[in-house]
C-alpha atoms as a PDB file:
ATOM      1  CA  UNK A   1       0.815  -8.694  23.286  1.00  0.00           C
ATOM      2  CA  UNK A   2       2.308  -6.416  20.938  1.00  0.00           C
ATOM      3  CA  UNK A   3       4.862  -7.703  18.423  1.00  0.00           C
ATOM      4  CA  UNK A   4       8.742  -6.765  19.248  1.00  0.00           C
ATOM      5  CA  UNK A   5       9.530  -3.484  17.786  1.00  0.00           C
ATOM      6  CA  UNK A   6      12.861  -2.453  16.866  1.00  0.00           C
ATOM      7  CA  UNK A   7      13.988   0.702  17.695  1.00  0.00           C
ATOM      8  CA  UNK A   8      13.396   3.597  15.908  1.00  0.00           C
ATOM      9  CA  UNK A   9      15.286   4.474  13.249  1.00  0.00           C
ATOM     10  CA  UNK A  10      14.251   6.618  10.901  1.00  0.00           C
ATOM     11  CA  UNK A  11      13.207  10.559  11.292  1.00  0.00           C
ATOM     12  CA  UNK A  12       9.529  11.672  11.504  1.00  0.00           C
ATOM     13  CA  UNK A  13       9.795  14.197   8.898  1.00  0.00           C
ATOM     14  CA  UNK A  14      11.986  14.342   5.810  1.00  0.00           C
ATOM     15  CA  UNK A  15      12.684  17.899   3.840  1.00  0.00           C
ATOM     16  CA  UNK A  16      13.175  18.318   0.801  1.00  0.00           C
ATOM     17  CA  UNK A  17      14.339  20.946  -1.280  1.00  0.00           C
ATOM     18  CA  UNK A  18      14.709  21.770  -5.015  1.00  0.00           C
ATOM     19  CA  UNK A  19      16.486  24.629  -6.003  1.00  0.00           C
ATOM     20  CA  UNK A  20      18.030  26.318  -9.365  1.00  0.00           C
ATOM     21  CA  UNK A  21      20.591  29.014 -10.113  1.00  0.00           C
ATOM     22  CA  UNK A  22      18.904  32.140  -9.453  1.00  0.00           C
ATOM     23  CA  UNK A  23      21.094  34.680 -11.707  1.00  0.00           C
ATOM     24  CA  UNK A  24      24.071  34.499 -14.118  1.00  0.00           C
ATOM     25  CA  UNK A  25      26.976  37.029 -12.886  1.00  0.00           C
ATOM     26  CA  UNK A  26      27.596  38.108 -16.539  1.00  0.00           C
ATOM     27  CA  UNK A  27      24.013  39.853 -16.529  1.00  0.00           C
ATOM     28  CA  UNK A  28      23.877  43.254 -17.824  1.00  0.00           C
ATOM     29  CA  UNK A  29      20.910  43.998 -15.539  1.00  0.00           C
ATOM     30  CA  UNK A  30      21.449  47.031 -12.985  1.00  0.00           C
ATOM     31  CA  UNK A  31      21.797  46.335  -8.940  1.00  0.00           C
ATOM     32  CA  UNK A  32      17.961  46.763  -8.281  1.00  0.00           C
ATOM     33  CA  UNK A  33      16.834  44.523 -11.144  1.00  0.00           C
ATOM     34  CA  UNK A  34      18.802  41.866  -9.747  1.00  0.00           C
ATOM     35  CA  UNK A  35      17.931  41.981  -6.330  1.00  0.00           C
ATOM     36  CA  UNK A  36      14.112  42.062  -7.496  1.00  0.00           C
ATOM     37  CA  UNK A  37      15.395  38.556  -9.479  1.00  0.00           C
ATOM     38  CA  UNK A  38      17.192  37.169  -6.162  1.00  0.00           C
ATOM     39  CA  UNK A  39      13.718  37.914  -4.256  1.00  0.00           C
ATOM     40  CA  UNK A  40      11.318  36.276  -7.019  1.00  0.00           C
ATOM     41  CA  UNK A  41      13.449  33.400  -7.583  1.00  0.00           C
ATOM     42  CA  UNK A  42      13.630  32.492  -4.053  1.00  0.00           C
ATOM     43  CA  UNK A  43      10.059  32.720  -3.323  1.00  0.00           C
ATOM     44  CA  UNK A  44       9.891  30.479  -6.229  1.00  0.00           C
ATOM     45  CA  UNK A  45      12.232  28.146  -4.779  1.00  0.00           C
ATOM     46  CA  UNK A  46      10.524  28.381  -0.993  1.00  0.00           C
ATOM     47  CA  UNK A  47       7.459  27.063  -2.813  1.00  0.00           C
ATOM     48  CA  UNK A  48       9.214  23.771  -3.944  1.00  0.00           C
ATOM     49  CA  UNK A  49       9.827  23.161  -0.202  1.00  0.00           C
ATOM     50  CA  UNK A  50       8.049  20.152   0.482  1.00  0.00           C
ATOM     51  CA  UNK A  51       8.034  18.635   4.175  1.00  0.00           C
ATOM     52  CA  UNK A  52       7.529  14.170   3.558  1.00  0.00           C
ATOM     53  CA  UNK A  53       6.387  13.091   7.051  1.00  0.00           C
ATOM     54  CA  UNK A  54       8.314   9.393   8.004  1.00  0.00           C
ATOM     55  CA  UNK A  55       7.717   6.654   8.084  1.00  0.00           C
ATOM     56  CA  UNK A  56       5.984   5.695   4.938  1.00  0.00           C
ATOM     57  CA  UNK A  57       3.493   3.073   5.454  1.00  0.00           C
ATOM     58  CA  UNK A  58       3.057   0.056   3.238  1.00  0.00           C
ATOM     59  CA  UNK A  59       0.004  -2.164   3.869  1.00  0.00           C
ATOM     60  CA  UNK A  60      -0.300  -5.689   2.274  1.00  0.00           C
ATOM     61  CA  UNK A  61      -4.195  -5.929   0.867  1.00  0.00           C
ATOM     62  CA  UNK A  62      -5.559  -9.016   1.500  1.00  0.00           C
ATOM     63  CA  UNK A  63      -6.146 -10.412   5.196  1.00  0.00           C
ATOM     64  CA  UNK A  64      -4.727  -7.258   6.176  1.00  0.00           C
ATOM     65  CA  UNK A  65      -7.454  -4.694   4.943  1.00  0.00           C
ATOM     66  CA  UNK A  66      -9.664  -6.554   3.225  1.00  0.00           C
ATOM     67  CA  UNK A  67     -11.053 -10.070   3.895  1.00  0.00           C
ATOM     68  CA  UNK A  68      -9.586 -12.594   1.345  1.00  0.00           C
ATOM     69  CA  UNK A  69     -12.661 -14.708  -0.275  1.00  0.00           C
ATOM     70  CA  UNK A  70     -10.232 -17.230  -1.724  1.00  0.00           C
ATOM     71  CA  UNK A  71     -10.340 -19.415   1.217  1.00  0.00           C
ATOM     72  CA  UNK A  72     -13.937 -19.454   1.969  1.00  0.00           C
ATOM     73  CA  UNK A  73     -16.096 -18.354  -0.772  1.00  0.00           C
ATOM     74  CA  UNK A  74     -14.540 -19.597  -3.943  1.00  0.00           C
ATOM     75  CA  UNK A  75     -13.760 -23.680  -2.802  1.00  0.00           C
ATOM     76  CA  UNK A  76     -18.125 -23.002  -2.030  1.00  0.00           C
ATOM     77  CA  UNK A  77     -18.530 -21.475  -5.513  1.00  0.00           C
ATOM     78  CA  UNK A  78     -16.805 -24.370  -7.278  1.00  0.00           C
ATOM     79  CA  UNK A  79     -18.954 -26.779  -4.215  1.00  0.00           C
ATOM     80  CA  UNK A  80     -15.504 -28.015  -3.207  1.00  0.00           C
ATOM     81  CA  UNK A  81     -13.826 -28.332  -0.179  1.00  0.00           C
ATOM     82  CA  UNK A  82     -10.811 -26.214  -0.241  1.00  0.00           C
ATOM     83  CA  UNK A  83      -8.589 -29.313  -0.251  1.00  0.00           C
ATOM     84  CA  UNK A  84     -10.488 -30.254  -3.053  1.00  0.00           C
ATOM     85  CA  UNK A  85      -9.918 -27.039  -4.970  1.00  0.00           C
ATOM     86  CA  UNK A  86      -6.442 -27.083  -4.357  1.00  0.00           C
ATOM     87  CA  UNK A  87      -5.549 -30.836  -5.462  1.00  0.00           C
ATOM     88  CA  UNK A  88      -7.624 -29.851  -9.267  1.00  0.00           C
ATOM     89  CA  UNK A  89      -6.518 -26.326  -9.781  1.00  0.00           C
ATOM     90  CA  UNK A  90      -3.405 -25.603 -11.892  1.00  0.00           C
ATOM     91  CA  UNK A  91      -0.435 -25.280  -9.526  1.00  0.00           C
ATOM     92  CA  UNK A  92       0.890 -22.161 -11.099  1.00  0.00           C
ATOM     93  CA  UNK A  93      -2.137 -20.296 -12.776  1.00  0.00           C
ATOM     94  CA  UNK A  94      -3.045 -17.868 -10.174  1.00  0.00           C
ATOM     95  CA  UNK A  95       0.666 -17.110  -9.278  1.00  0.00           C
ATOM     96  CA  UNK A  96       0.838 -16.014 -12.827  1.00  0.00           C
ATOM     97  CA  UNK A  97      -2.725 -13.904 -12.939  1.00  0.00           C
ATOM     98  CA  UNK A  98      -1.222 -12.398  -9.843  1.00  0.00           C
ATOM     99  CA  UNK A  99       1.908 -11.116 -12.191  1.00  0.00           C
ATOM    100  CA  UNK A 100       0.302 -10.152 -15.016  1.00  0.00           C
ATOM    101  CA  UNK A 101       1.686 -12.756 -16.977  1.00  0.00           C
ATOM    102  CA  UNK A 102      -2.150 -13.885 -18.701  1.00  0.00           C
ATOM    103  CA  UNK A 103      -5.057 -11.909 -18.946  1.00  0.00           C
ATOM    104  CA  UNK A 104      -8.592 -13.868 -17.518  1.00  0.00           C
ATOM    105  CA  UNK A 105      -8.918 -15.559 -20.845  1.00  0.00           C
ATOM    106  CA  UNK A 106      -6.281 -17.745 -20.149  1.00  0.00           C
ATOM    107  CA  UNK A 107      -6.831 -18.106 -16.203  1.00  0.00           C
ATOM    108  CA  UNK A 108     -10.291 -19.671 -17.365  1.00  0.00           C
ATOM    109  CA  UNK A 109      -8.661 -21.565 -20.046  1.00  0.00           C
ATOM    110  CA  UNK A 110      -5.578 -23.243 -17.336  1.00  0.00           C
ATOM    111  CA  UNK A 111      -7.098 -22.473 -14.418  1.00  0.00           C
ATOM    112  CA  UNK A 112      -8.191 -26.774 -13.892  1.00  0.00           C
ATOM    113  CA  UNK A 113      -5.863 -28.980 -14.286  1.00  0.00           C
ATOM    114  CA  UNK A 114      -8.239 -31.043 -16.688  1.00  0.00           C
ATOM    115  CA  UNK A 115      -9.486 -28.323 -18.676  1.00  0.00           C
ATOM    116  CA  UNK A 116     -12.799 -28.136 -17.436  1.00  0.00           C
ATOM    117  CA  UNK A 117     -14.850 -25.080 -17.884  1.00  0.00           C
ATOM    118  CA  UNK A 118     -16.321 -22.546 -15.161  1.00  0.00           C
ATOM    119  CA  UNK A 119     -18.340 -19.640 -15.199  1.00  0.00           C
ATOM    120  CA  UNK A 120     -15.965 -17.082 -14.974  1.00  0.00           C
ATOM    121  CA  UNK A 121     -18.164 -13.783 -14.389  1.00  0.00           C
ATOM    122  CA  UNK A 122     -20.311 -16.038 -11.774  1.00  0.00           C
ATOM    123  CA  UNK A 123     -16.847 -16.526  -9.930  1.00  0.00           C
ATOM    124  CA  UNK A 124     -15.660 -12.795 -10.115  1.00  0.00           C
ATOM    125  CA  UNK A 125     -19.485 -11.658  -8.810  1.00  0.00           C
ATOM    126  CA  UNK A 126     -18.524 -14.317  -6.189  1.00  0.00           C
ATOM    127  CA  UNK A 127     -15.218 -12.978  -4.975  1.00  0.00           C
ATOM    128  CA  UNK A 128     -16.632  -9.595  -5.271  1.00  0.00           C
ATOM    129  CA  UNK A 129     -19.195 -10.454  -2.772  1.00  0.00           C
ATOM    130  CA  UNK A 130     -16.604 -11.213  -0.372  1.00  0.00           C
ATOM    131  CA  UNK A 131     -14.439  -8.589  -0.505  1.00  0.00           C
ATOM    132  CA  UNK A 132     -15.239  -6.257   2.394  1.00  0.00           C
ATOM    133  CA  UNK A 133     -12.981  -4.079   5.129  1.00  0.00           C
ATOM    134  CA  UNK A 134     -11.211  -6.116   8.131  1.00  0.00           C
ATOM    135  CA  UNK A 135     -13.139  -5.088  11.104  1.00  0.00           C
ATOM    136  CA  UNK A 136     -11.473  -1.512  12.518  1.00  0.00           C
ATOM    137  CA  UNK A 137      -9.017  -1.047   9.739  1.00  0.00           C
ATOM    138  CA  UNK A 138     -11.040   1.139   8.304  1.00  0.00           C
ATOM    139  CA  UNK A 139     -10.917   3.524  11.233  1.00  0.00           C
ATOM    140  CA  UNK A 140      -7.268   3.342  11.700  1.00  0.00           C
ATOM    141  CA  UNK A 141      -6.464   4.083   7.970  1.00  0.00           C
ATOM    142  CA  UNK A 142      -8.208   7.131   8.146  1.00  0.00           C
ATOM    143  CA  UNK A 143      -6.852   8.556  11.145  1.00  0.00           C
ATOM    144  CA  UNK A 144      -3.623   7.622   9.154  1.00  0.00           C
ATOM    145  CA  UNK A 145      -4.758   9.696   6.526  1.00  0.00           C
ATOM    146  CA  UNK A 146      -5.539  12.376   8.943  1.00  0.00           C
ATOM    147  CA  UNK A 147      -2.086  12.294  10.238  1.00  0.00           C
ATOM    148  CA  UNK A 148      -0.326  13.031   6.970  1.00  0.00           C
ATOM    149  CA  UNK A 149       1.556   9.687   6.495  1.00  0.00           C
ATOM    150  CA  UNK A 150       2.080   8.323   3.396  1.00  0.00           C
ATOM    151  CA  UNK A 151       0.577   5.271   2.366  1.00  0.00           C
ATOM    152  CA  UNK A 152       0.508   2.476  -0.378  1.00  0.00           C
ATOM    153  CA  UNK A 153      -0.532  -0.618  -1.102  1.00  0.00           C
ATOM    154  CA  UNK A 154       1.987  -3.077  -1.295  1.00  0.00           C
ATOM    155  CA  UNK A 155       0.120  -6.220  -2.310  1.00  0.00           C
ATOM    156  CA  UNK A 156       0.602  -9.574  -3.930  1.00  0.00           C
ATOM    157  CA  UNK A 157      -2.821  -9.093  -6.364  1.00  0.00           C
ATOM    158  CA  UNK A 158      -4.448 -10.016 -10.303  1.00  0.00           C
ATOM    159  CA  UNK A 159      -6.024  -7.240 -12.326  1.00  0.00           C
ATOM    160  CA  UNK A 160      -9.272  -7.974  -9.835  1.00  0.00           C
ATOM    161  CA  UNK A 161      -7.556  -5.458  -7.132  1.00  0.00           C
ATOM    162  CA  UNK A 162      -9.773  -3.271  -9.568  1.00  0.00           C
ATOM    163  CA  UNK A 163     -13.088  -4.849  -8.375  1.00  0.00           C
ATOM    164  CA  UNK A 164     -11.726  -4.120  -4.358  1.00  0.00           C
ATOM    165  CA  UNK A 165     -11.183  -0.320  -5.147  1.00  0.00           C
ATOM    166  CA  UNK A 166     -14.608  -0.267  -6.907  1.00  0.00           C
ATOM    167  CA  UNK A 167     -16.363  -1.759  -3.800  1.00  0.00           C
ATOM    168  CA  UNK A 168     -14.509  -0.572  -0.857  1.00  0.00           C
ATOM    169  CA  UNK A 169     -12.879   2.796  -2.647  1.00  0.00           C
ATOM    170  CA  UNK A 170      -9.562   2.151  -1.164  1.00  0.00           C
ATOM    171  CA  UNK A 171      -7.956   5.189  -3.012  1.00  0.00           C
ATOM    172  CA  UNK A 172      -9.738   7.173   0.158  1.00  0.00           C
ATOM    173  CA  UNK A 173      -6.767   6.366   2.246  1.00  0.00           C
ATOM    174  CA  UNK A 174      -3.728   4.769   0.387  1.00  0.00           C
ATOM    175  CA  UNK A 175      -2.613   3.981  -3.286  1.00  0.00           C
ATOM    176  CA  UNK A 176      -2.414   1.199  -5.304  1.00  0.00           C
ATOM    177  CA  UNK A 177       0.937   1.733  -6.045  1.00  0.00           C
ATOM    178  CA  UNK A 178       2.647  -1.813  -6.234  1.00  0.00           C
ATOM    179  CA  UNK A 179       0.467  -4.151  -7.163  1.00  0.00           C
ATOM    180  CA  UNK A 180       2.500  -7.772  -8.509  1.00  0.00           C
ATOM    181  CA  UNK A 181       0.017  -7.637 -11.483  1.00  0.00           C
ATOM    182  CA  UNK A 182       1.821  -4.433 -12.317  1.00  0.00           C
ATOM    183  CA  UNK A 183       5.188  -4.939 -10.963  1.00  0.00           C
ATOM    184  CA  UNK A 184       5.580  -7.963 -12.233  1.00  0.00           C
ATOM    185  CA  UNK A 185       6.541  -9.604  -9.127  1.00  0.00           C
ATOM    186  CA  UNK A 186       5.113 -11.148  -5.682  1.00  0.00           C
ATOM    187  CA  UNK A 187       6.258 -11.222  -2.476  1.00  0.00           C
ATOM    188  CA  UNK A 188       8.518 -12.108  -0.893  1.00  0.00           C
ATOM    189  CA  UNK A 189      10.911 -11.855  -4.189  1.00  0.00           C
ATOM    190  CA  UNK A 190      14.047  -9.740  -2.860  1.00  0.00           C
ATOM    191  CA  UNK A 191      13.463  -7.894  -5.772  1.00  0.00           C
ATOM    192  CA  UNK A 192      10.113  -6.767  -5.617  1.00  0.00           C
ATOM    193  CA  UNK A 193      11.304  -5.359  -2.109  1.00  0.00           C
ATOM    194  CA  UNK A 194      13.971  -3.530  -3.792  1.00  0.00           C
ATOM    195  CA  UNK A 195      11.902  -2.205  -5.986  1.00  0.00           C
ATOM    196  CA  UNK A 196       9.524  -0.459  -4.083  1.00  0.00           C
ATOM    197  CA  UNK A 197      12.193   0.822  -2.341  1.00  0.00           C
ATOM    198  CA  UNK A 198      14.323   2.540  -5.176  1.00  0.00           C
ATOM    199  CA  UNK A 199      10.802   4.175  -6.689  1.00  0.00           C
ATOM    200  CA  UNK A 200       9.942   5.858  -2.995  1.00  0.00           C
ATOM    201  CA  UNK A 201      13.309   7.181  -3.416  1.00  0.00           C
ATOM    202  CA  UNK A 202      14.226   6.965   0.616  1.00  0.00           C
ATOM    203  CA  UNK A 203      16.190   4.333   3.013  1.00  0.00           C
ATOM    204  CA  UNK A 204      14.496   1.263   3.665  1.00  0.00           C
ATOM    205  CA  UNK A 205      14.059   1.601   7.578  1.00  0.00           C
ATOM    206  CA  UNK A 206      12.095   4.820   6.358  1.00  0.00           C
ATOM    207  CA  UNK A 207       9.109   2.568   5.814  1.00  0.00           C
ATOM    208  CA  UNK A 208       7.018   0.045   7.827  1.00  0.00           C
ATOM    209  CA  UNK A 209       5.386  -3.196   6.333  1.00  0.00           C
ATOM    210  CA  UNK A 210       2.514  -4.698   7.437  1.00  0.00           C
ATOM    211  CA  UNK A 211       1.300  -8.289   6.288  1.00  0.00           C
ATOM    212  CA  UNK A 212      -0.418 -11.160   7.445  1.00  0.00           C
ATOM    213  CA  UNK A 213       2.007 -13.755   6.871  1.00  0.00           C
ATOM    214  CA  UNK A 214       4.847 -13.798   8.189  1.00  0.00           C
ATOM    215  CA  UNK A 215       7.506 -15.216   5.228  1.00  0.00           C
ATOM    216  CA  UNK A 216       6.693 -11.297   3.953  1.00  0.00           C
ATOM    217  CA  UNK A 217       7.283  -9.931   6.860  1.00  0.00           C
ATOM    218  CA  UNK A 218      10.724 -11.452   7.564  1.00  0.00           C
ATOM    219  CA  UNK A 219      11.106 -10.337   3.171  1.00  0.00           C
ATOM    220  CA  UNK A 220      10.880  -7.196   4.050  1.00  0.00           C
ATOM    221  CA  UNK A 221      13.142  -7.151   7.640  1.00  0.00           C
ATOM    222  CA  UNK A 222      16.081  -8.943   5.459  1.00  0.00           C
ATOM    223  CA  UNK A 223      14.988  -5.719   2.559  1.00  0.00           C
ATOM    224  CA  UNK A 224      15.976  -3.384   6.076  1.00  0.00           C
ATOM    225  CA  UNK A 225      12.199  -2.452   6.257  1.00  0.00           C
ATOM    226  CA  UNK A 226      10.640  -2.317   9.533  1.00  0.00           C
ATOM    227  CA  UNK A 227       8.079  -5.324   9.422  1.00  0.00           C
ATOM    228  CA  UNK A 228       4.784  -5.677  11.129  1.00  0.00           C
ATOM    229  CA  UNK A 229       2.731  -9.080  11.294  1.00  0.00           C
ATOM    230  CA  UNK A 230      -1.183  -8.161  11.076  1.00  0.00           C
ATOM    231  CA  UNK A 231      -3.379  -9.846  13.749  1.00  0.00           C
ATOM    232  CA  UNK A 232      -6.173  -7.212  14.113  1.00  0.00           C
ATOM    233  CA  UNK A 233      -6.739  -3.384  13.630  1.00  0.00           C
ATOM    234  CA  UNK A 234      -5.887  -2.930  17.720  1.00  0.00           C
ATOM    235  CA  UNK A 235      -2.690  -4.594  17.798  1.00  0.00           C
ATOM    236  CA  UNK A 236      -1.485  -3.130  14.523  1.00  0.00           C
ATOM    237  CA  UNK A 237      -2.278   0.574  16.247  1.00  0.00           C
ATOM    238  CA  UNK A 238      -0.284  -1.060  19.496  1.00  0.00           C
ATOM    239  CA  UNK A 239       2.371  -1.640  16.930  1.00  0.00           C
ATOM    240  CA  UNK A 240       2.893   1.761  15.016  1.00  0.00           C
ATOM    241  CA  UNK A 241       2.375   3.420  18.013  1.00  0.00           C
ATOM    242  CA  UNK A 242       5.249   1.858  19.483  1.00  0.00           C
ATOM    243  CA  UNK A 243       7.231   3.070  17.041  1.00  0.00           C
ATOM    244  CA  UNK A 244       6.602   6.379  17.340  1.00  0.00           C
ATOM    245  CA  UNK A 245       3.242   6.651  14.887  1.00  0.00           C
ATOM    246  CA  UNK A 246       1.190   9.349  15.901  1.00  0.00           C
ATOM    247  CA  UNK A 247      -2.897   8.722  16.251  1.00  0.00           C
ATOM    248  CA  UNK A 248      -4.131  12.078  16.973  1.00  0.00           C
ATOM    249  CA  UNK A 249      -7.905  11.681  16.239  1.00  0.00           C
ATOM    250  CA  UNK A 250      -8.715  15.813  17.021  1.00  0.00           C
ATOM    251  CA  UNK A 251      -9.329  15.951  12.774  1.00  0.00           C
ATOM    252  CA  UNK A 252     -11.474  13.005  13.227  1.00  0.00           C
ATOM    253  CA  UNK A 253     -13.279  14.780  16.043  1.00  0.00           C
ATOM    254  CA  UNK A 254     -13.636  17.871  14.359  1.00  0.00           C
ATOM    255  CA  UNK A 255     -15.368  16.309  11.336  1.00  0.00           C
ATOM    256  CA  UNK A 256     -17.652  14.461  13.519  1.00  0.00           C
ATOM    257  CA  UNK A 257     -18.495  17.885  15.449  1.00  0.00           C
ATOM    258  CA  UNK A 258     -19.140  19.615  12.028  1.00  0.00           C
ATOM    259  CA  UNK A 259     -21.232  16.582  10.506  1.00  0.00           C
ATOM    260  CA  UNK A 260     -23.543  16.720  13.734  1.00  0.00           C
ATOM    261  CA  UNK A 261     -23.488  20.373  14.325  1.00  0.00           C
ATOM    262  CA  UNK A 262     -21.696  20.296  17.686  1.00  0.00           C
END
């Protein structure tokens, strides 16, 4: 079953205009020249006409496009259960790699609770390893693409998000736009919500969250965000869909007709 939708509230395209005084009235200039000015000048201005199609999409990164190694492949890395791994690591060292606040140095340095070294570059080839697309996601983001919405990552991520893009070329679909190793903040901090907000420069029921756990989600519904709860690829496309997100694969067929010379 899909997830409850609230009605939709926001417009499916957004216009905006920039404009700028075309002529001064105390010109000298004769009748014709200014006319020539008024026509110029607006075809100038026409051009800045720029047509922002709604909602913007933000997409949480990990569990909700790409498979999350933490869970799996690093407690096997360090030949720990993940119980294990979680009673020796620092409590707060990978909250604050995730902001930005130390650099990998230090994560190596803090990153047990007794001190004890690691092979740092063996653990990053290990998480690289894992990283890989959530099966169908891939699909759906670029018939998103496609479709001309705007999309960003909105994702609670160290300096490593660079390693994903490197592997799985992200940037195809969406951009890395707020990353909490950039922002400074995680989820589900009020302010990190408000943040993204006031830098898309639009209302916040103008953009739809998606994230696999749910203490984001509800973030982002108390932000006035739409929020989404990631299961799989099909639900999610249930989801948007239900809220008026279009899925119009003809592009999609077109390229497959020109790459097989139908």
């Amino acid at each position: 079953m899909a997830a409850l939708i609230p009605p939709l509230s926001f417009r499916p395209t957004q216009t905006i205009t920039l404009s700028f005084p075309l002529i001064y009235r105390s010109s000298p200039k004769s009748f014709a020249t200014k006319m020539a000015f008024h026509v110029t000048a607006a075809a100038a201005s026409a051009s800045t006409i720029t047509t922002r199609k709604l909602p913007v999409l933000l997409f949480d990164i990990m569990d909700t496009i790409v498979r999350d190694p933490f869970y799996h492949d690093i407690p096997a890395f360090f030949g720990m259960s993940m119980k294990e791994l979680l009673d020796c690591k620092h409590p707060t060292a990978w909250i604050e790699f995730e902001k930005g606040l130390i650099d990998e140095m230090e994560l190596e340095r803090i990153f047990f609770k007794d001190g004890r070294q690691f092979d740092l570059e063996g653990l990053k080839s290990c998480v690289r390893q894992g990283y890989s697309y959530i099966e169908g996601v891939e699909e759906l983001l670029s018939t998103l693409k496609d479709n001309g919405y705007e999309m960003h990552a909105f994702t609670n991520y160290p300096i490593w998000y660079k390693m994903i893009e490197d592997k799985l070329k992200i940037s195809s679909y969406l951009s890395w736009t707020f990353c909490s190793c950039i922002m400074g903040k995680r989820k589900p901090d009020p302010l990190f919500y408000s943040e993204v907000i006031k830098y898309l420069d639009t209302e916040p029921h103008n953009c739809v969250f998606i994230d696999d756990r749910m203490k984001n989600v509800e973030a982002a519904k108390e932000a006035g965000i739409i929020g989404l709860q990631f299961k799989n690829a099909d639900l999610l496309k249930q989801d948007l869909s239900l809220l008026g997100i279009k899925f119009d694969n003809k592009n999609m067929k077109n390229k497959f007709q020109q790459t097989h010379g139908l």
